[in-house]
Protein backbone atom coordinates (compact mmCIF):
# COMPACT_ATOMS: atom_id res chain seq x y z
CA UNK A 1 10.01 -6.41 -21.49
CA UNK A 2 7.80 -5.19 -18.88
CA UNK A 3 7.31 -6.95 -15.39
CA UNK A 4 4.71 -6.70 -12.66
CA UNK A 5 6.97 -6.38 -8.85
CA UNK A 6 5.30 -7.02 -5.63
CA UNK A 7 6.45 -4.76 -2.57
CA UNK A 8 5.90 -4.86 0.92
CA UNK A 9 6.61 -1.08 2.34
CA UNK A 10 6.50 0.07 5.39
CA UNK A 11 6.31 3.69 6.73
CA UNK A 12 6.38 6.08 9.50
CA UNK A 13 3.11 8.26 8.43
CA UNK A 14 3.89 11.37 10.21
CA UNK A 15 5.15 13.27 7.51
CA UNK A 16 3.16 12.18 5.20
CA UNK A 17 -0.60 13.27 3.83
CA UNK A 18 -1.51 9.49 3.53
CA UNK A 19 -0.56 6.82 1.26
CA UNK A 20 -2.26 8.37 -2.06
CA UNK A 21 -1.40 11.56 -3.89
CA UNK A 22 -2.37 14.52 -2.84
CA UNK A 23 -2.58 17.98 -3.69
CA UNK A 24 -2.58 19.75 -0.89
CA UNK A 25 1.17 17.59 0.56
CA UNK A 26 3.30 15.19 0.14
CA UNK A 27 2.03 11.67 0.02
CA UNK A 28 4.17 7.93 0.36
CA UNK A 29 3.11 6.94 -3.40
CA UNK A 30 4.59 10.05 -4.48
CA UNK A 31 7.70 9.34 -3.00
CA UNK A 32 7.99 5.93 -4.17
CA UNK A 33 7.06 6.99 -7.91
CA UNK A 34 10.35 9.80 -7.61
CA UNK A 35 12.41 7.30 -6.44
CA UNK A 36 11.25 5.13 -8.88
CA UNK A 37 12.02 7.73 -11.57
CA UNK A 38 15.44 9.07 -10.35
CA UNK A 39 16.65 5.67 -10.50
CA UNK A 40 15.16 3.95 -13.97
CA UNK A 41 13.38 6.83 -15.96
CA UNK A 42 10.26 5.75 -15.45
CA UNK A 43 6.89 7.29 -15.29
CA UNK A 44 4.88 4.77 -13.15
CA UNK A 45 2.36 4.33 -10.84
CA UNK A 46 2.45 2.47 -7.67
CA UNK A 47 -0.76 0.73 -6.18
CA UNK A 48 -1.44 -0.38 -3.37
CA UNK A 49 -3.42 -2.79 -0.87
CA UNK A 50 -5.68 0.39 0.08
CA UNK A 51 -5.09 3.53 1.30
CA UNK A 52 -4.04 5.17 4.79
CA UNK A 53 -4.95 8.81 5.74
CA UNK A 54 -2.54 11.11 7.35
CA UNK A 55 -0.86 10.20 10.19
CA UNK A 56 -1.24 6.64 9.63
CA UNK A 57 1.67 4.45 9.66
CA UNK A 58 2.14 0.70 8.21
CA UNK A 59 4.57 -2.03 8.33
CA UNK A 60 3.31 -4.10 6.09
CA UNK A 61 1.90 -2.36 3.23
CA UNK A 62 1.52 -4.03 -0.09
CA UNK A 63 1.81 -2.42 -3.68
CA UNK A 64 2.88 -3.09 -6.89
CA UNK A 65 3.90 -1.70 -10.00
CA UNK A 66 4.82 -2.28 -13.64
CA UNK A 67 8.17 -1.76 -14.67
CA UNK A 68 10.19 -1.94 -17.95
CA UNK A 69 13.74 -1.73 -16.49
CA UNK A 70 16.23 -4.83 -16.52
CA UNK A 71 17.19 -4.41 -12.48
CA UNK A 72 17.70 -7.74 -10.96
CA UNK A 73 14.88 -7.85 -8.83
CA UNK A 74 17.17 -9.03 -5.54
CA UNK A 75 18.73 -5.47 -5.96
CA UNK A 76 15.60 -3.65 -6.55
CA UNK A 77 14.51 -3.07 -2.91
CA UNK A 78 18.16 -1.84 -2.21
CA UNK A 79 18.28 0.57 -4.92
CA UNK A 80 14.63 2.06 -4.22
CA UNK A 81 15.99 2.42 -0.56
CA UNK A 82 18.71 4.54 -1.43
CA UNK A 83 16.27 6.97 -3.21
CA UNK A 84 13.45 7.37 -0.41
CA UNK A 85 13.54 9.48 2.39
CA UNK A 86 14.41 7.19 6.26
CA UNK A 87 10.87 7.15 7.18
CA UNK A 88 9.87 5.21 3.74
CA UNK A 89 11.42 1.42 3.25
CA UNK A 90 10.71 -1.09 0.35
CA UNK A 91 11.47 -4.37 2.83
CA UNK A 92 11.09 -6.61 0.46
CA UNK A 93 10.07 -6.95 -3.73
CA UNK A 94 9.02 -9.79 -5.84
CA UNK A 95 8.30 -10.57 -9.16
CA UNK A 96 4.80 -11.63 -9.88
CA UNK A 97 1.79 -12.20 -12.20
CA UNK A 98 1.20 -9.58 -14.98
CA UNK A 99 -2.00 -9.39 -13.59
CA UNK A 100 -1.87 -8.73 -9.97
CA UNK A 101 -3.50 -5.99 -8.03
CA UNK A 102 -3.05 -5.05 -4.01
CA UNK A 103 -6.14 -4.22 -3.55
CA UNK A 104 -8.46 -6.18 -5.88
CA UNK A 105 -6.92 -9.29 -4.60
CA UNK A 106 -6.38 -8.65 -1.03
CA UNK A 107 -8.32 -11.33 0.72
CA UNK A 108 -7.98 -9.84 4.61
CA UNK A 109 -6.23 -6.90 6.75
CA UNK A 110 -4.87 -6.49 9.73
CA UNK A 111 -5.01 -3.49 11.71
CA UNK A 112 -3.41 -2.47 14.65
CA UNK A 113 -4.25 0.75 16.97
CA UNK A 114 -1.96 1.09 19.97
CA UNK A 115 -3.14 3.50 23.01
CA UNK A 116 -0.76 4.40 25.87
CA UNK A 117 -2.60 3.70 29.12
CA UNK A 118 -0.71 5.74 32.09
CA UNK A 119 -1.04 9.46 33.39
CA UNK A 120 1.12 10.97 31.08
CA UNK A 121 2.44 10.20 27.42
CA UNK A 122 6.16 9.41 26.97
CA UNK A 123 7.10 11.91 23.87
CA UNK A 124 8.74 9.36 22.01
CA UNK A 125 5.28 7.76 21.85
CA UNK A 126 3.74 10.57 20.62
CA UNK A 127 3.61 9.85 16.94
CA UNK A 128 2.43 6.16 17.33
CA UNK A 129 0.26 5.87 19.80
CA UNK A 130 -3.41 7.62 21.47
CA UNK A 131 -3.43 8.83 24.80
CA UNK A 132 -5.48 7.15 27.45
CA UNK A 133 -4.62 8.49 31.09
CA UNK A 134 -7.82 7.25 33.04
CA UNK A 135 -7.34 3.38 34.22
CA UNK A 136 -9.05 1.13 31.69
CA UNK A 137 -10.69 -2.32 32.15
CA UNK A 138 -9.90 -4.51 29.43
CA UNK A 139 -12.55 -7.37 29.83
CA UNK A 140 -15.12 -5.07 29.34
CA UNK A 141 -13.24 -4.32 25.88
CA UNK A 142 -12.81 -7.75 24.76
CA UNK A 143 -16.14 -8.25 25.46
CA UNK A 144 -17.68 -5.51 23.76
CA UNK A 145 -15.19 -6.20 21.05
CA UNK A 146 -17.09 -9.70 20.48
CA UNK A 147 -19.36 -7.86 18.47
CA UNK A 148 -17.40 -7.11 15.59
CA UNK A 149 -16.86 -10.49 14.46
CA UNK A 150 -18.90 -12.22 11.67
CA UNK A 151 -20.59 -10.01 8.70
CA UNK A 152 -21.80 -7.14 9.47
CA UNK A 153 -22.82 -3.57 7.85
CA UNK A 154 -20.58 -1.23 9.52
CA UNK A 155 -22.34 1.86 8.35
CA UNK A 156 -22.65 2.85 11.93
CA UNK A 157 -18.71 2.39 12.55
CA UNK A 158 -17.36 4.87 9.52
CA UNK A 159 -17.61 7.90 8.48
CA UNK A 160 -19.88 9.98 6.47
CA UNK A 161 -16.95 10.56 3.77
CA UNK A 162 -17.10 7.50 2.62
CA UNK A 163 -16.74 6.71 -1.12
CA UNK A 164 -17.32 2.69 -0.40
CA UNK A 165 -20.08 1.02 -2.56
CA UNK A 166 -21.11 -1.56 0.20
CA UNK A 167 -20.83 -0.86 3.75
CA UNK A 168 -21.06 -4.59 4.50
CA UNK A 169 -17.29 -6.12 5.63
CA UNK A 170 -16.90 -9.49 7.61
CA UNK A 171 -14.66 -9.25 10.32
CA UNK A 172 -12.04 -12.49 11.70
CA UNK A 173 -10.31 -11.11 14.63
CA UNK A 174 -10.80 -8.43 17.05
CA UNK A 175 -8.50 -8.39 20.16
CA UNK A 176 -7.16 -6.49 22.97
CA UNK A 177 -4.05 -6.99 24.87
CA UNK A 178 -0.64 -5.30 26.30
CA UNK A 179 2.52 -4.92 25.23
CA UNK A 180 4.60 -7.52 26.36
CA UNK A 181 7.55 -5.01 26.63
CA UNK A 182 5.39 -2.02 27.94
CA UNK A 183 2.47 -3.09 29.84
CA UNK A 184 1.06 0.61 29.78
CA UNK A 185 0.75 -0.22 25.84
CA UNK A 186 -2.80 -1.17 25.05
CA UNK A 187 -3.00 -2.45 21.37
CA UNK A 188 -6.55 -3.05 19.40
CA UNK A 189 -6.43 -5.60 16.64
CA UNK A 190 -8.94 -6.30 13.92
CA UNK A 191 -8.91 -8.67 10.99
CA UNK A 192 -10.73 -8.24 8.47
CA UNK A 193 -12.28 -8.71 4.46
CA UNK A 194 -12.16 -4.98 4.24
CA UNK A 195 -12.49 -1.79 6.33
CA UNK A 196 -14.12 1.83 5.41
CA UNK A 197 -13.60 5.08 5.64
CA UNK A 198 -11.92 5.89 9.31
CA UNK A 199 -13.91 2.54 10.59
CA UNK A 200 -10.91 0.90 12.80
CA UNK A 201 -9.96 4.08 14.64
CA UNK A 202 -14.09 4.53 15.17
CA UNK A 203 -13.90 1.04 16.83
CA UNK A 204 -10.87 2.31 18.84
CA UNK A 205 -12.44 5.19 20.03
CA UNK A 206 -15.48 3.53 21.23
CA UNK A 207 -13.51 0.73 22.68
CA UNK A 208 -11.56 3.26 24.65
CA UNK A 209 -14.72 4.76 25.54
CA UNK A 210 -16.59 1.19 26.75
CA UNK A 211 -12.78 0.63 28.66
CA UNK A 212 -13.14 3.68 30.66
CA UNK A 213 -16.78 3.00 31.51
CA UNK A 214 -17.65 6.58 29.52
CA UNK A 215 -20.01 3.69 27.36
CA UNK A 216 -21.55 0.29 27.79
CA UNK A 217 -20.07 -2.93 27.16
CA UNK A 218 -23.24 -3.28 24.45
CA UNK A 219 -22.26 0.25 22.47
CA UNK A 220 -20.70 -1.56 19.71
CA UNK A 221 -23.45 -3.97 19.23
CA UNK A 222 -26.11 -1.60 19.63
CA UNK A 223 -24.23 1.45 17.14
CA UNK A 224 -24.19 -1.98 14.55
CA UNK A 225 -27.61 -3.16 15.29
CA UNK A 226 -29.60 0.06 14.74
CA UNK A 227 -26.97 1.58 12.35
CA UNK A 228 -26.31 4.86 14.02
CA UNK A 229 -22.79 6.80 14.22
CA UNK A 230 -24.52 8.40 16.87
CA UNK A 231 -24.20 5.35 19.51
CA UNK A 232 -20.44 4.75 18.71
CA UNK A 233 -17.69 6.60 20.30
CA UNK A 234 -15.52 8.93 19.09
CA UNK A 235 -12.71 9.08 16.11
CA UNK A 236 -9.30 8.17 17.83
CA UNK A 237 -6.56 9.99 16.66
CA UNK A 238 -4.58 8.98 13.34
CA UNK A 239 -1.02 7.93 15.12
CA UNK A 240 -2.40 5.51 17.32
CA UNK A 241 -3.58 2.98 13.60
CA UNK A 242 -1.15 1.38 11.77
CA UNK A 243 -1.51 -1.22 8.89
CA UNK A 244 0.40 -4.29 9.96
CA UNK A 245 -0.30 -7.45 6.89
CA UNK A 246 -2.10 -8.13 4.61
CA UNK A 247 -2.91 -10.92 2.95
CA UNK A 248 -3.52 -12.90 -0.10
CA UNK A 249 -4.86 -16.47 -1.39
């Protein structure tokens, strides 16, 4: 008898060509589907709460799959763990409703992109976070960050490549603060319905941009207002995003 399993996963994204398939390298469903294969047999796919591009990490990824094999599902997340590579960890799995879907039911996100603020980057930093060496002022990000919040057609915050039918999202939460531990550690984090195609590390880079005073506090509003790439800032870099929760009625 079959049975729908709930997993949270978390990943270091370096290695990896994003969370989906690809053909061109190796991608985190991939590795979950071998693992789930070595172990049980089974030809399955694994779906998730949405994808994440190259580069991109998460700790809190959600996906599930179907699967016909008797494991108790308290060992499940131990087993699958012994089978994926140290950079790939089921944290936790759950038995749930025949019918659930990560992504169709996913009610909001939460993103996180962390920038290191200081005149050099530490290397073991390297992989998670952006690079931001000029001093930054972080009321003018907050502010500008204001924006974001309510419903809004983000066209002018994603990219061209986008394969989304709507380009309107609403938007919870959008904050800026430091690390507690690191104070050099600058993180950006946005709540949200949804998010396109490269949209949170758009709002990074034009945050970073509005921080340094390379942009107005008003680039944000103005990019969303008038709909035009052109106004925002630049694409940050994929190491500094990482998908922290998401979360479901």
């Amino acid at each position: 008898m079959s049975r729908r399993i709930r997993m949270t996963v978390a990943y270091d994204g370096t290695r990896y060509a994003g969370w989906q398939r690809q053909k061109n390298g190796i991608a985190v469903q991939q590795r979950l589907e071998e693992a789930f294969y070595t172990l049980f047999h089974e030809t399955v796919v694994v779906d998730a709460s949405g994808r994440t591009d190259a580069g991109v990490h998460a700790w809190g990824q959600v996906a599930a799959v179907t699967l016909e094999h008797s494991i108790p599902i308290e060992r499940l997340a131990l087993a699958l763990n012994s089978q994926l590579p140290e950079d790939i960890r089921v944290m936790e799995a759950a038995e749930t409703a025949p019918d659930f879907h990560p992504q169709f039911q996913a009610k909001r996100k939460t993103y996180r992109y962390t920038y290191f603020n200081g005149p050099f980057l530490p290397p073991q930093y390297r992989f998670y976070m952006a690079h931001i060496h000029e001093p930054v002022n972080m009321a003018r990000m907050n502010e500008a960050a204001k924006a974001l919040l309510g419903e809004h057609d983000f066209t002018a915050l994603s990219s061209a490549q986008r394969t989304s039918k709507t380009t309107v999202r609403r938007i919870y939460d959008a904050r800026i603060y430091r690390d507690v531990a690191d104070s050099r550690v600058i993180h950006i984090e946005v709540t949200g319905n949804g998010f396109l195609y490269n949209m949170v590390r758009i709002i990074a880079g034009t945050l970073a941009d509005i921080g340094r005073g390379r942009m107005p506090v008003s680039a944000l509003s103005d990019a969303l207002q008038k709909k035009d790439r052109t106004l925002a800032g630049v694409t940050a870099p994929p190491q500094g995003l990482a998908l922290m929760r998401v979360f479901y009625e």
